[in-house]
Protein backbone atom coordinates (compact mmCIF):
# COMPACT_ATOMS: atom_id res chain seq x y z
CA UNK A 1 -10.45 -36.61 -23.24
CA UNK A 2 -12.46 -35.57 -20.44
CA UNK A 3 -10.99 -32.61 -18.12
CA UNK A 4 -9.69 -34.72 -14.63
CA UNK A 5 -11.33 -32.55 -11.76
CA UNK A 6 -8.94 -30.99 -9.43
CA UNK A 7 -8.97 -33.57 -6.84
CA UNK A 8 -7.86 -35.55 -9.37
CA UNK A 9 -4.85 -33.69 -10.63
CA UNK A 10 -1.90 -36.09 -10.95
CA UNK A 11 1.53 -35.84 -9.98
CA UNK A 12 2.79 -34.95 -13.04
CA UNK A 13 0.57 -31.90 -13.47
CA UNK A 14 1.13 -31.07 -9.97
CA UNK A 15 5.39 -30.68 -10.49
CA UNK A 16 4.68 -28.76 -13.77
CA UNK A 17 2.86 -26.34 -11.66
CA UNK A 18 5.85 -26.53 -8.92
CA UNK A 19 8.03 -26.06 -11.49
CA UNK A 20 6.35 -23.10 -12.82
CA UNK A 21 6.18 -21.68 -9.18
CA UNK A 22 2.70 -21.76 -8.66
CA UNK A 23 2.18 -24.21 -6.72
CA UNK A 24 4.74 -25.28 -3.60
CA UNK A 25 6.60 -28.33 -2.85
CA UNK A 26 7.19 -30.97 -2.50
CA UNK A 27 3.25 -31.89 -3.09
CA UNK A 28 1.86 -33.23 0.54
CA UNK A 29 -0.64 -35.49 0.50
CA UNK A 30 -4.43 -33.49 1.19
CA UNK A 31 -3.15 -30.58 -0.82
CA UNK A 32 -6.60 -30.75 -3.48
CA UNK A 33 -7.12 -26.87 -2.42
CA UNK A 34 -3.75 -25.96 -3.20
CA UNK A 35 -3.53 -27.70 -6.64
CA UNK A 36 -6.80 -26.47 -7.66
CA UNK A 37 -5.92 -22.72 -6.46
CA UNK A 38 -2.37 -23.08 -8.38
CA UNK A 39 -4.17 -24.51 -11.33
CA UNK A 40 -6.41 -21.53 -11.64
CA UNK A 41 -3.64 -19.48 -10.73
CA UNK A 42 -1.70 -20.29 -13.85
CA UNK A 43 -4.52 -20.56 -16.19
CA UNK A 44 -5.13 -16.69 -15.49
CA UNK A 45 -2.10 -15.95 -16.20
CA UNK A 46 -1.86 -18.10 -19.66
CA UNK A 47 -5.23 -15.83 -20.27
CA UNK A 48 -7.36 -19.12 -19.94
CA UNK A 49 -11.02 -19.46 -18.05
CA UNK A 50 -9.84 -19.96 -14.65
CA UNK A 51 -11.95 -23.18 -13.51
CA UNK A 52 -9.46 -24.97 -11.80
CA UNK A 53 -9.39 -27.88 -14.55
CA UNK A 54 -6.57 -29.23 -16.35
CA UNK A 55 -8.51 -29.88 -19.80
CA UNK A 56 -6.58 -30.23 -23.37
CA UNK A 57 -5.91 -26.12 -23.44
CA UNK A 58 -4.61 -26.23 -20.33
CA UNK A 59 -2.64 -29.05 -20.81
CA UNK A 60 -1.21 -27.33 -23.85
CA UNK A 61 -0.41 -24.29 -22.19
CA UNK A 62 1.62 -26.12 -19.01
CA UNK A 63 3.49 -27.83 -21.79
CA UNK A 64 4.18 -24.46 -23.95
CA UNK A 65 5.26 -22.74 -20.35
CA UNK A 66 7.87 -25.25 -19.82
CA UNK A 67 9.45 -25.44 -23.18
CA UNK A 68 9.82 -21.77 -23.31
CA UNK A 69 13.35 -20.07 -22.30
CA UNK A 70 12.49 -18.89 -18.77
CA UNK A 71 9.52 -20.86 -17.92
CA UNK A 72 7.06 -18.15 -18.76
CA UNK A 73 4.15 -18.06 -17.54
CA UNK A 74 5.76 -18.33 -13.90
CA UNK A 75 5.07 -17.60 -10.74
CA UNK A 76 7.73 -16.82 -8.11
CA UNK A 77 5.23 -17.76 -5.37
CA UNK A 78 7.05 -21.03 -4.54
CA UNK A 79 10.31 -19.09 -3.79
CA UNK A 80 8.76 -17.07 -1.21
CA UNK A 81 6.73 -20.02 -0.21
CA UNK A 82 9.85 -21.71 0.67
CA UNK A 83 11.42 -18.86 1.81
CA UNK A 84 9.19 -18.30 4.27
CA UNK A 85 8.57 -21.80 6.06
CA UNK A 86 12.78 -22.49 5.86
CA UNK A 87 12.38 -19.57 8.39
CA UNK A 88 9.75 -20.73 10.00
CA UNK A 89 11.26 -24.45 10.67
CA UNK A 90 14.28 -22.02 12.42
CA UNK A 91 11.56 -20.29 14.15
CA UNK A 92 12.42 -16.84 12.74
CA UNK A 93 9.10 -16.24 11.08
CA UNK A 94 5.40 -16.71 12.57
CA UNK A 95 1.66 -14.90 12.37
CA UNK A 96 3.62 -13.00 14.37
CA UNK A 97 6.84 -12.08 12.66
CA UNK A 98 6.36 -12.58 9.19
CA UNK A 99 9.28 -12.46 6.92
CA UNK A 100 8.50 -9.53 4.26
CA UNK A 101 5.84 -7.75 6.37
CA UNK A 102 7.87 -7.00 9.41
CA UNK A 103 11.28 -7.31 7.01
CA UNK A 104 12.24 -3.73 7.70
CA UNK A 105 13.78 -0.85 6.41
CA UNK A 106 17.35 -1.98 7.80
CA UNK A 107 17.60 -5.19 5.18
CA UNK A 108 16.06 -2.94 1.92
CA UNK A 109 18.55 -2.52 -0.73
CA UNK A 110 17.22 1.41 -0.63
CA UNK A 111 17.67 2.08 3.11
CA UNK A 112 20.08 4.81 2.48
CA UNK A 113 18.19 6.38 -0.39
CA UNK A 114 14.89 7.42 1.94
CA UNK A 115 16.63 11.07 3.06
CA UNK A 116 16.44 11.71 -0.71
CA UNK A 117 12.91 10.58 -1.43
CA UNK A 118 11.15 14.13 -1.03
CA UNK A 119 13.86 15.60 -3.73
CA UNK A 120 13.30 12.47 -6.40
CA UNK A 121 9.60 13.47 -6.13
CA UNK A 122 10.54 16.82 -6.98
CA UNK A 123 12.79 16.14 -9.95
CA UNK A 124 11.48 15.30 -13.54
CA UNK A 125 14.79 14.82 -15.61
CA UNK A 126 14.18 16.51 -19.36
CA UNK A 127 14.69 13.07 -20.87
CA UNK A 128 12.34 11.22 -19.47
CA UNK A 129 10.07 8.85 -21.54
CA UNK A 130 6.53 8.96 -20.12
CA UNK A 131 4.70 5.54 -19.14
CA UNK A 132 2.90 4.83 -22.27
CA UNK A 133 -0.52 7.18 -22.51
CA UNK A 134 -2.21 5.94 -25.68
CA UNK A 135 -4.60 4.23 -24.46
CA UNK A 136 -7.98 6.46 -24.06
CA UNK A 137 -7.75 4.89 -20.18
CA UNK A 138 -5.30 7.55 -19.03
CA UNK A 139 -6.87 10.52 -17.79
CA UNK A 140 -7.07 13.82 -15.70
CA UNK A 141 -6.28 12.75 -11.60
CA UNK A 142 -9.31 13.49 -10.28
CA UNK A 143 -10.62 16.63 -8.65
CA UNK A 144 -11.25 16.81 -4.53
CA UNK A 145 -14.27 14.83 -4.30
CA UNK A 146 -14.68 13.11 -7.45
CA UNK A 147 -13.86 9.22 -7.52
CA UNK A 148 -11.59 7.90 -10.11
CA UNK A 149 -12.91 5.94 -12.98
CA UNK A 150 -11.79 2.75 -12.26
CA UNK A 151 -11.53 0.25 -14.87
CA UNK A 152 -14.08 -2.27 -14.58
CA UNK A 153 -12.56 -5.52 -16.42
CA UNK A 154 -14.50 -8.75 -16.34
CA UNK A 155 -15.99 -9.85 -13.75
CA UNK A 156 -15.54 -7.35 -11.61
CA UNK A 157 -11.70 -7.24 -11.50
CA UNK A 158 -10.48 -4.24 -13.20
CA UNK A 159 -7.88 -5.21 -15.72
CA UNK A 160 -6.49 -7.60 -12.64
CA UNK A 161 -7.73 -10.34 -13.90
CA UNK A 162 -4.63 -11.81 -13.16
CA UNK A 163 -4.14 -11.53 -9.86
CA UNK A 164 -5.06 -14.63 -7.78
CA UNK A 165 -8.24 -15.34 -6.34
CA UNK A 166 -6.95 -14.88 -2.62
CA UNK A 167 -6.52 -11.00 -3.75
CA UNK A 168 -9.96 -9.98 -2.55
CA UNK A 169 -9.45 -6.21 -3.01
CA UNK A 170 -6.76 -4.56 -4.74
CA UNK A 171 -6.41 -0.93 -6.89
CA UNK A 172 -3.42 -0.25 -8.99
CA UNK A 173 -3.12 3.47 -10.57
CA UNK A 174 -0.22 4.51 -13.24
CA UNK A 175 1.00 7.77 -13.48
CA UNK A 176 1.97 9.10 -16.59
CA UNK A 177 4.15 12.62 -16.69
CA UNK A 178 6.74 14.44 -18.27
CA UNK A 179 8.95 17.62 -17.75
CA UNK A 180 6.36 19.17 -20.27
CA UNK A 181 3.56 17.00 -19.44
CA UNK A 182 0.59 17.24 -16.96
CA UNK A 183 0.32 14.12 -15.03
CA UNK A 184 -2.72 11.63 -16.72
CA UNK A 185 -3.54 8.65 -14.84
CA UNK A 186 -5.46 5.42 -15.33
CA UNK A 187 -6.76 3.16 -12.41
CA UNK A 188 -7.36 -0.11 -12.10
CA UNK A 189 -9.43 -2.26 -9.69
CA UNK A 190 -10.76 -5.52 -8.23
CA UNK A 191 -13.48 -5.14 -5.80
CA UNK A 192 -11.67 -1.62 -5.40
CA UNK A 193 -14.88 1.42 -4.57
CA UNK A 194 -17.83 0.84 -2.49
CA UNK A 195 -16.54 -2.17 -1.16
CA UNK A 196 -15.21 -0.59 2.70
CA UNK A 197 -13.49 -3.33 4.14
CA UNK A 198 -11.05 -3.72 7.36
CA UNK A 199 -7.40 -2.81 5.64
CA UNK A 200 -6.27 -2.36 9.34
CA UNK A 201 -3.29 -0.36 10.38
CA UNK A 202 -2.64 0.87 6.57
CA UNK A 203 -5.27 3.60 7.29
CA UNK A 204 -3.53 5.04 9.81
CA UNK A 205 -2.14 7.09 7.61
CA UNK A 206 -5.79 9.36 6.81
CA UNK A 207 -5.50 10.65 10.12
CA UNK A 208 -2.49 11.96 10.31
CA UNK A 209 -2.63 13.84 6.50
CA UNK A 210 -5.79 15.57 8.08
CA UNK A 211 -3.86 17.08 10.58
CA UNK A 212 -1.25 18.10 8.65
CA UNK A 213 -3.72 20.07 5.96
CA UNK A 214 -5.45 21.31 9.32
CA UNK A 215 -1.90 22.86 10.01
CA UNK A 216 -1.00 24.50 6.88
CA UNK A 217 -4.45 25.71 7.02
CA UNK A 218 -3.67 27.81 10.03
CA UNK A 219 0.14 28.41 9.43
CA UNK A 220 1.10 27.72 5.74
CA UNK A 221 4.81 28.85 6.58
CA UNK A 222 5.02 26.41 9.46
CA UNK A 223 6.55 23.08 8.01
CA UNK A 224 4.94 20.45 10.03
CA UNK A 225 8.30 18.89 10.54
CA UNK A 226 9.27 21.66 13.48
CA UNK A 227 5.52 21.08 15.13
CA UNK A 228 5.34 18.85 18.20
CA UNK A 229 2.36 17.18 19.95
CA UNK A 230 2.17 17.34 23.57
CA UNK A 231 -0.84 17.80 26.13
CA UNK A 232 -3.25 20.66 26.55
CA UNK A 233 -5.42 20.35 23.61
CA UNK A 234 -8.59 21.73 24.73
CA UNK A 235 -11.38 22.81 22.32
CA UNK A 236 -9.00 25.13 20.70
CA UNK A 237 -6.59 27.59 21.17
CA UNK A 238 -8.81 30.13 23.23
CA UNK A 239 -7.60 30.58 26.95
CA UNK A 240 -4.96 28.91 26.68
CA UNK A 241 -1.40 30.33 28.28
CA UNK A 242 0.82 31.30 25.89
CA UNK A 243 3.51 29.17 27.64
CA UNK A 244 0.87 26.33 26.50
CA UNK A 245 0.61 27.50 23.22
CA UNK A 246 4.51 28.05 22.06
CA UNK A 247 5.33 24.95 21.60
CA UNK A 248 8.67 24.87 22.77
CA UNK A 249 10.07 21.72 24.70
CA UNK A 250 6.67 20.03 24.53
CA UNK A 251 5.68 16.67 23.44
CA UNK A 252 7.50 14.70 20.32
CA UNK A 253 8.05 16.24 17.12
CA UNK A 254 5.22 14.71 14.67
CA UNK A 255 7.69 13.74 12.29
CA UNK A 256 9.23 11.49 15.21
CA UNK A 257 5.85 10.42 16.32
CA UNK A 258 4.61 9.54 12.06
CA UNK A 259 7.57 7.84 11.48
CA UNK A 260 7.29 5.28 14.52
CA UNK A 261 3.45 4.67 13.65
CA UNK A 262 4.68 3.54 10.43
CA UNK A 263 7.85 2.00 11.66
CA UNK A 264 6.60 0.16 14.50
CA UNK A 265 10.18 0.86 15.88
CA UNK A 266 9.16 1.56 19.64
CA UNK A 267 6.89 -1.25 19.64
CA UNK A 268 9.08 -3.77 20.53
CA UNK A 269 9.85 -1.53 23.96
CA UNK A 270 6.40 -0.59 24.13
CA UNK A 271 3.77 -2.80 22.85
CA UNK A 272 1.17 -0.87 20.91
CA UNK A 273 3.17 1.89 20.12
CA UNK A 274 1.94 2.65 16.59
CA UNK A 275 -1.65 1.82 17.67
CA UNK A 276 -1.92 4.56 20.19
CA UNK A 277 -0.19 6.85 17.64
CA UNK A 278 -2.57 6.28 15.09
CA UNK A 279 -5.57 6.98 17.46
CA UNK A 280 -3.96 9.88 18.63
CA UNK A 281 -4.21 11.34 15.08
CA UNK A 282 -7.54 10.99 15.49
CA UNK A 283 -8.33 13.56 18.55
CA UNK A 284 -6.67 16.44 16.39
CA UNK A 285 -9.56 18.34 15.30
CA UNK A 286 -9.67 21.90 15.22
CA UNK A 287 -13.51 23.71 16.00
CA UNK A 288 -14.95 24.20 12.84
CA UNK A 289 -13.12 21.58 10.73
CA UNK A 290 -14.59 18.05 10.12
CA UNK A 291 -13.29 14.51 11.13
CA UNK A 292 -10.94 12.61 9.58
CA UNK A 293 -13.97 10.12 8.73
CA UNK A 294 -16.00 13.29 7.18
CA UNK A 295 -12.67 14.67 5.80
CA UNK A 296 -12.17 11.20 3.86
CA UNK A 297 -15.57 11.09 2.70
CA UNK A 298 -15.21 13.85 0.45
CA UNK A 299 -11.76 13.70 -0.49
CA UNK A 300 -11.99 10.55 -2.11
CA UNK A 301 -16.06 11.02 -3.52
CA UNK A 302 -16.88 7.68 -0.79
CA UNK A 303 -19.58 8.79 1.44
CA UNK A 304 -19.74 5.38 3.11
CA UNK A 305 -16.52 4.76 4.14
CA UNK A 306 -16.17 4.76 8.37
CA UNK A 307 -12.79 5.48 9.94
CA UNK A 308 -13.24 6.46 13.13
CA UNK A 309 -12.25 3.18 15.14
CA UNK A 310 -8.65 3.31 17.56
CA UNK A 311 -7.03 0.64 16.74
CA UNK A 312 -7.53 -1.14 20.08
CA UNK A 313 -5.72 1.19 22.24
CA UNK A 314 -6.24 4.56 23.97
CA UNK A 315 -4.62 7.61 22.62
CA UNK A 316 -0.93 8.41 22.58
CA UNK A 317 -1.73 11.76 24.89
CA UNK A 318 -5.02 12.26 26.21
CA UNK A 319 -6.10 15.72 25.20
CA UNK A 320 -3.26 16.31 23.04
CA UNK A 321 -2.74 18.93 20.77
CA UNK A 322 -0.04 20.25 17.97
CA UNK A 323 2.09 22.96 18.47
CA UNK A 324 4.35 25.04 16.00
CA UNK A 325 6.35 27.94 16.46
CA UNK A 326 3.00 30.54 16.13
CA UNK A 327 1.54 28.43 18.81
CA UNK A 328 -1.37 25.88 19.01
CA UNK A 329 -2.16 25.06 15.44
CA UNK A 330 -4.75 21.96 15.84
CA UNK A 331 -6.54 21.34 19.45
CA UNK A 332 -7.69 18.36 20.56
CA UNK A 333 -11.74 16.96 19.93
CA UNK A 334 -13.07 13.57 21.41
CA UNK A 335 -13.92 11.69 18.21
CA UNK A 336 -17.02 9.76 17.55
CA UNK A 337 -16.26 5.89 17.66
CA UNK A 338 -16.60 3.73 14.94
CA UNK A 339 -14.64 1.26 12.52
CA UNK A 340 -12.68 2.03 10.25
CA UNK A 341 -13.57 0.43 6.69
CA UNK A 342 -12.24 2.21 3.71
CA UNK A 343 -11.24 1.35 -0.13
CA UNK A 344 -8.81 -0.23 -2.02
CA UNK A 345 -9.10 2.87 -3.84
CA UNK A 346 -9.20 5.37 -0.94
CA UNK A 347 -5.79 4.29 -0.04
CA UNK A 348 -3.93 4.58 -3.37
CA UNK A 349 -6.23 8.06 -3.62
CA UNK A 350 -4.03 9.02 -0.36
CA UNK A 351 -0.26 7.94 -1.41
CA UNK A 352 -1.11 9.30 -4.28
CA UNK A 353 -1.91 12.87 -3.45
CA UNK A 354 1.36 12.38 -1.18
CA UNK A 355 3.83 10.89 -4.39
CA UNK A 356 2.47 12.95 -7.27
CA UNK A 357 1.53 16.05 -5.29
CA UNK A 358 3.72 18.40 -7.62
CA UNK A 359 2.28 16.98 -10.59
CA UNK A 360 -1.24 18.26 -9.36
CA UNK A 361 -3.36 21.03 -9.65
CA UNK A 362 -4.60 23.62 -7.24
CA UNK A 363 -8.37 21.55 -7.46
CA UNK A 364 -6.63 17.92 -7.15
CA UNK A 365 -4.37 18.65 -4.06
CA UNK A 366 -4.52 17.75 -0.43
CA UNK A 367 -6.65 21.17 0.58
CA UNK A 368 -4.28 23.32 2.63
CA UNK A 369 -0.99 20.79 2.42
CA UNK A 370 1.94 22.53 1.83
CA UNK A 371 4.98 20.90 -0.02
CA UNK A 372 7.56 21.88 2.88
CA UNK A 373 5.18 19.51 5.32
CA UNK A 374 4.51 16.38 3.19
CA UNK A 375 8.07 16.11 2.92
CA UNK A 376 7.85 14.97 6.16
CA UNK A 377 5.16 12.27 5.54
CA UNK A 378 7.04 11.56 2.36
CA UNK A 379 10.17 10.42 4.37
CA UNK A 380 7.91 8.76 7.32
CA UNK A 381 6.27 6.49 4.88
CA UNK A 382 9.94 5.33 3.65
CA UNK A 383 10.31 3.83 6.86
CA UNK A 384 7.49 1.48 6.71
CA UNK A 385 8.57 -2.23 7.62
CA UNK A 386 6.86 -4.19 4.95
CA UNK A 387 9.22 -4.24 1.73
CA UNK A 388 6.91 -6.44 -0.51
CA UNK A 389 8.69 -3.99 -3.52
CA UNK A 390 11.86 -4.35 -2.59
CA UNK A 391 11.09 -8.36 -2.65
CA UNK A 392 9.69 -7.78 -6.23
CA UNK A 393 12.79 -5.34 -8.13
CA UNK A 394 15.36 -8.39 -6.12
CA UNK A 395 13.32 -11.15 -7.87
CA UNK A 396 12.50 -9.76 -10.86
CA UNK A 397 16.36 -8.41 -10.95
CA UNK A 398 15.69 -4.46 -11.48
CA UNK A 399 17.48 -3.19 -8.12
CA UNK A 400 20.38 -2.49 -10.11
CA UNK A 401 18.37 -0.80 -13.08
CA UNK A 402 16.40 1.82 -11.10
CA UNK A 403 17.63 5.32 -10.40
CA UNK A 404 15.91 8.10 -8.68
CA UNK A 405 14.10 5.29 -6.29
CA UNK A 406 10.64 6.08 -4.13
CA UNK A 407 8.82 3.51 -2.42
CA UNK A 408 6.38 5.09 0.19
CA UNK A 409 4.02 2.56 1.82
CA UNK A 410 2.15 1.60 4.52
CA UNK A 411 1.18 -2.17 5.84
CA UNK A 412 -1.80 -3.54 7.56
CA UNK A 413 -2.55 -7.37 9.56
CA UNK A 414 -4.74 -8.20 11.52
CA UNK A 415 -5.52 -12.00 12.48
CA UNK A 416 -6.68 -12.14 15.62
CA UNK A 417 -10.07 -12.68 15.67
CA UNK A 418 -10.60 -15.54 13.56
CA UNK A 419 -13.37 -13.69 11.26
CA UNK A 420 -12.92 -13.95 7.82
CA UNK A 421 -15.02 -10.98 6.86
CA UNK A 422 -11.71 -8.72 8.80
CA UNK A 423 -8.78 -10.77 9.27
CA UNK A 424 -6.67 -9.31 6.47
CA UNK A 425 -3.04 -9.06 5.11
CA UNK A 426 -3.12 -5.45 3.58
CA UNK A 427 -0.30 -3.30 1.98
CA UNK A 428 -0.79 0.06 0.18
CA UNK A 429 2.33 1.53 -1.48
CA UNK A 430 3.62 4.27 -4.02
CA UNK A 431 6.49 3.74 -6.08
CA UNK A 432 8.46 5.72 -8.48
CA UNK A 433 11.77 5.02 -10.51
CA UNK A 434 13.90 5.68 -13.26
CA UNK A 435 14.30 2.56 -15.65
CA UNK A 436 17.83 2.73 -16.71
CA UNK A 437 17.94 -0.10 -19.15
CA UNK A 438 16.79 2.20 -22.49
CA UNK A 439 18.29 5.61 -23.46
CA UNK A 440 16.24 7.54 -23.02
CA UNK A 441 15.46 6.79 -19.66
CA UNK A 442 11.66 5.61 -18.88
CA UNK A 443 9.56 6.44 -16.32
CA UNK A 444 7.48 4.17 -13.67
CA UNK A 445 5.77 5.62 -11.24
CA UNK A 446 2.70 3.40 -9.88
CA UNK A 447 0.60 3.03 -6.65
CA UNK A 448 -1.25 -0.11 -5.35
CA UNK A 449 -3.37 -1.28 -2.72
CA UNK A 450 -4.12 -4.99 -1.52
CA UNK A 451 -5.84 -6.96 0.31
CA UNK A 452 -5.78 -11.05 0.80
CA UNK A 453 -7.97 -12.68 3.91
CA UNK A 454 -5.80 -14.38 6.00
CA UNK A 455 -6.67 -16.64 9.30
CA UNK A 456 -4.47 -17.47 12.32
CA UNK A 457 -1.95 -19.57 10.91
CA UNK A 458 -1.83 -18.50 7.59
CA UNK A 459 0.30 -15.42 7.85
CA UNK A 460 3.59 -17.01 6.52
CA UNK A 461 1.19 -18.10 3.76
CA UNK A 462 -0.34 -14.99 2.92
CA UNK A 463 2.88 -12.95 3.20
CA UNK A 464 4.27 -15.04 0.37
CA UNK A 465 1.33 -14.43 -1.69
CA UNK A 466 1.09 -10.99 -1.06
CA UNK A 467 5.12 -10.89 -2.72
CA UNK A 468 4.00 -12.42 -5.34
CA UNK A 469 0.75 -10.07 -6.37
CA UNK A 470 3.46 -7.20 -6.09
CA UNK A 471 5.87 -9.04 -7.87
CA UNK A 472 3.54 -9.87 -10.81
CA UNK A 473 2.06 -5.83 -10.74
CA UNK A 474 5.72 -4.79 -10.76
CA UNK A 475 6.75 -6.29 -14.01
CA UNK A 476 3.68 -5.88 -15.42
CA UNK A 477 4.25 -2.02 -15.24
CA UNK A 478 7.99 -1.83 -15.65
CA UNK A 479 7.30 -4.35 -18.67
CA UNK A 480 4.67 -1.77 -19.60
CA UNK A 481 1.83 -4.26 -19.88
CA UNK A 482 -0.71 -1.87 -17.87
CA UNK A 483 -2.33 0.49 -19.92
C-alpha cells in the first residue's frame, strides 16, 4: 500500500496519535503541520525513520502502542497542551505569562526543601547505587578548559534522537558517583558545541559565578553570602576611603540581589528587575582579571562564544562594586558590548560545576570558588520560576519516590522580535535525587539544557513542548535508559 503523505493523514490516524499524546485535540481543520510534526514525533520514539509518513511500519507500530498496557510509546504533550490553552481561554496564561515557565517556586511540590539543597549536595549516603557506568561513554568531568566529549549520535543529535524536531539545541550530562567513587560523566548533545545561539536570560547566570570566583580569589574566608554590592566601584580598590571599602550598610546583599535575577520576584514592582541585575554582574571586574566573556571562553574550551550583551537594560548600580567584611573585593570595569551567544553545552558545563562541585577535582573546579559561597548560588538557583521538572516527577508520578531532592535551574524567553534565528524558549537545569523505589537506594543526578524557537504567539505552545522534552529526559534517566 502506498505511504498516504501527511496532508493526507486521516482521522483515524490522527486520534491514535491524540490518543497517544502526541498530537492535541480535538483535530482542527488546517492542522497538516501538526499531524505531520506528531507523526514524526512518535515514529522517533517507536525508533522508526522519522519522515512524517504513516507507511505499513508505522501503521504497525500506532497499532502495537495502543494495545499495550499504558499506551507506550506516549507522549504527555497533549496534557500540557490542554493544560495550557484551558488557561489561556480563562486568560491566566499568555506569551506573556506562561503556565510552567513563570509557574514559580510557591506551587513546586519542593518549595520547602530549597534551604536544604546546599547540604543534599554535600551528602553521598553509603548505600547508594551509582547511575549505571558500563558503558565506555562515562568518563573523567573535564578539566578547566577542555570541552566535554559529547556524544555525537546520528545525525547530529547526540543520543537525543528522540527529542522532537522543535528541540533545536539541547545537552544532557549524567553523573555517575558513589561514597567511594570519583564522579564519571557522559554527555549528550543535539546541536550542543560550536553552535552559540541566543539562550537569553539563562546566561545570566556566567556573570555572576565570575564574580563570585573573583571574590574567593581575593578573600577565600569571605562567604559571598555576607558581601553586598553598592556604588563606588572605581578601577579597583586603590584610593578609595575605607568607609567606602567596609562594606557595612551598603548596597543589597548578592545573595538577595542573585536570587531576584533568577526569581524575577521584584519584577512585577519593577519591570526589568532581573535584567538590570544580570548586567550589573557584568561591570564586576577586578584590574587584572578577564571578562566574563574571556572567563567563559576558557572555562568551557569555546573560544567563540560572546556574552557580553545587557539584556536590554542599564545596570542595576552604575559603577558598582562588591564589598565584604575585608573591604572592596571586586571593583567595577565598563564592559565591552556585545551579544551574548553561548552553548547548549556551556550552560550544563556551568550548573554543573555548581551541583557536582564536591565531586570534583582541584583541576575541574570553578578556579577560586569556595564551597561556603556557591552555597549561596546553590540556593538562588532553587528559586528559579520555571518548574519544567517538577511538571515531569508529577506526570511521570516520582514526587513521592525521590528523597534528598535538588533541582537548580535557570530559564530563558525571549519573543519579541519576531526573528527566528533568536526568539527562543530556553531552560537549563541540574537535578539530583534519591530513587526510593529499590533497596538499595539509586542515584540520579543529571543536568540539561534546551532550546525550542518560539514566535509571538507560540509561547503557550512551546512551554508545553518544552514539559514534555523534560518529561521524556526525566524518565529516560530515572528509567536508566541514558548511558
Amino acid at each position: 500500500m502506498t505511504p498516504l503523505p501527511p496532508q493526507l493523514v486521516g482521522p483515524e490516524r490522527q486520534a491514535q496519535l491524540a490518543k497517544l499524546g502526541f498530537l492535541a485535540g480535538p483535530i482542527p481543520a488546517g492542522s497538516d503541520r501538526e499531524t505531520s510534526l506528531a507523526t514524526r514525533d512518535f515514529q522517533r520514539r517507536a525508533r522508526l525513520r522519522p519522515d512524517g509518513i504513516i507507511g505499513p511500519r508505522t501503521r504497525a507500530a500506532l497499532d502495537a502502542a495502543l494495545a499495550r498496557p499504558g499506551l507506550t510509546p506516549s507522549s504527555p504533550y497533549r496534557q500540557f497542551r490542554q493544560q495550557g490553552e484551558d488557561l489561556q481561554a480563562q486568560g491566566l496564561a499568555s506569551d506573556d505569562h506562561l503556565p510552567l515557565l513563570d509557574r514559580g517556586l510557591a506551587g513546586s511540590p519542593f518549595a520547602t526543601s530549597v534551604p536544604a539543597y546546599a547540604h543534599q549536595l554535600e551528602q553521598v549516603p553509603p548505600d547508594l547505587v551509582p547511575y549505571p557506568a558500563a558503558s565506555p561513554g562515562f568518563g573523567p568531568y573535564p578539566r578547566r578548559g577542555q570541552a566535554p566529549a559529547i556524544l555525537s549520535g546520528q545525525a547530529g543529535f547526540g543520543g537525543l534522537e528522540f527529542l522532537s524536531e522543535e528541540v533545536a539545541q539541547a545537552c544532557v550530562a549524567i553523573g555517575s558517583f558513589g561514597a567511594d567513587q570519583p564522579l564519571r560523566v557522559r554527555w549528550y548533545g543535539r546541536q550542543a558545541q560550536n553552535c552559540n545561539v541566543q539562550f537569553w536570560s539563562a546566561t545570566k547566570i556566567a556573570a555572576a559565578l565570575h564574580v563570585l570566583c573573583q571574590a574567593n580569589r581575593r578573600s577565600p574566608m569571605t562567604p559571598i553570602g555576607v558581601c553586598r554590592i553598592g556604588p563606588g566601584g572605581g578601577g579597583g580598590s586603590e584610593g578609595l576611603p575605607q568607609s567606602r571599602t567596609s562594606g557595612e550598610g551598603l548596597g543589597e546583599g548578592f545573595g538577595d540581589l542573585f536570587r531576584e535575577m533568577v526569581s524575577y520576584e521584584k519584577d512585577a514592582q519593577s519591570p526589568g528587575h532581573s535584567n538590570a541585575v544580570g548586567a550589573l554582574f557584568k561591570t564586576l571586574v577586578n584590574p587584572g582579571e578577564e571578562n566574563v566573556q574571556e572567563w567563559l571562553r576558557k572555562l568551557a574550551g569555546n573560544p567563540s562564544l560572546v556574552l557580553m550583551g545587557r539584556y536590554g537594560t542599564p545596570s542595576y548600580v552604575e559603577n558598582g562594586a562588591l564589598f565584604g567584611p575585608p573591604g572592596l573585593l571586586v571593583g567595577y570595569r565598563q564592559p565591552p558590548r556585545t551579544r551574548n551567544l553561548v552553548s547548549a553545552a556551556d550552560l550544563v558545563r556551568l550548573l554543573t560545576l555548581v551541583g557536582w562541585h564536591r565531586q570534583l577535582g582541584p583541576d575541574q573546579r570553578l578556579a577560586g570558588a569556595q564551597w561556603t559561597s556557591l552555597k549561596t548560588v546553590v540556593a538562588g538557583l532553587g528559586h528559579d520560576s520555571a518548574r519544567y521538572i517538577d511538571a515531569a516527577l508529577e506526570n511521570l508520578g516520582l514526587v513521592d519516590a525521590v528523597e534528598c531532592p535538588v533541582i537548580l535551574s535557570k530559564l530563558g524567553y525571549g519573543a519579541e522580535t519576531a526573528d527566528p534565528e533568536i526568539d527562543a524558549l530556553t531552560y537549563a537545569a541540574f537535578a539530583q535525587f534519591i530513587d526510593r523505589r529499590s533497596s538499595p537506594p539509586r542515584q540520579r543526578s543529571f543536568a540539561l539544557a534546551l532550546r525550542i524557537p518560539t514566535a509571538p504567539g507560540a509561547g503557550v505552545r512551546h512551554d508545553a513542548r518544552m514539559a514534555t522534552e523534560v518529561t521524556e529526559i526525566v524518565r529516560r534517566v530515572f528509567a536508566e535508559e541514558l548511558g
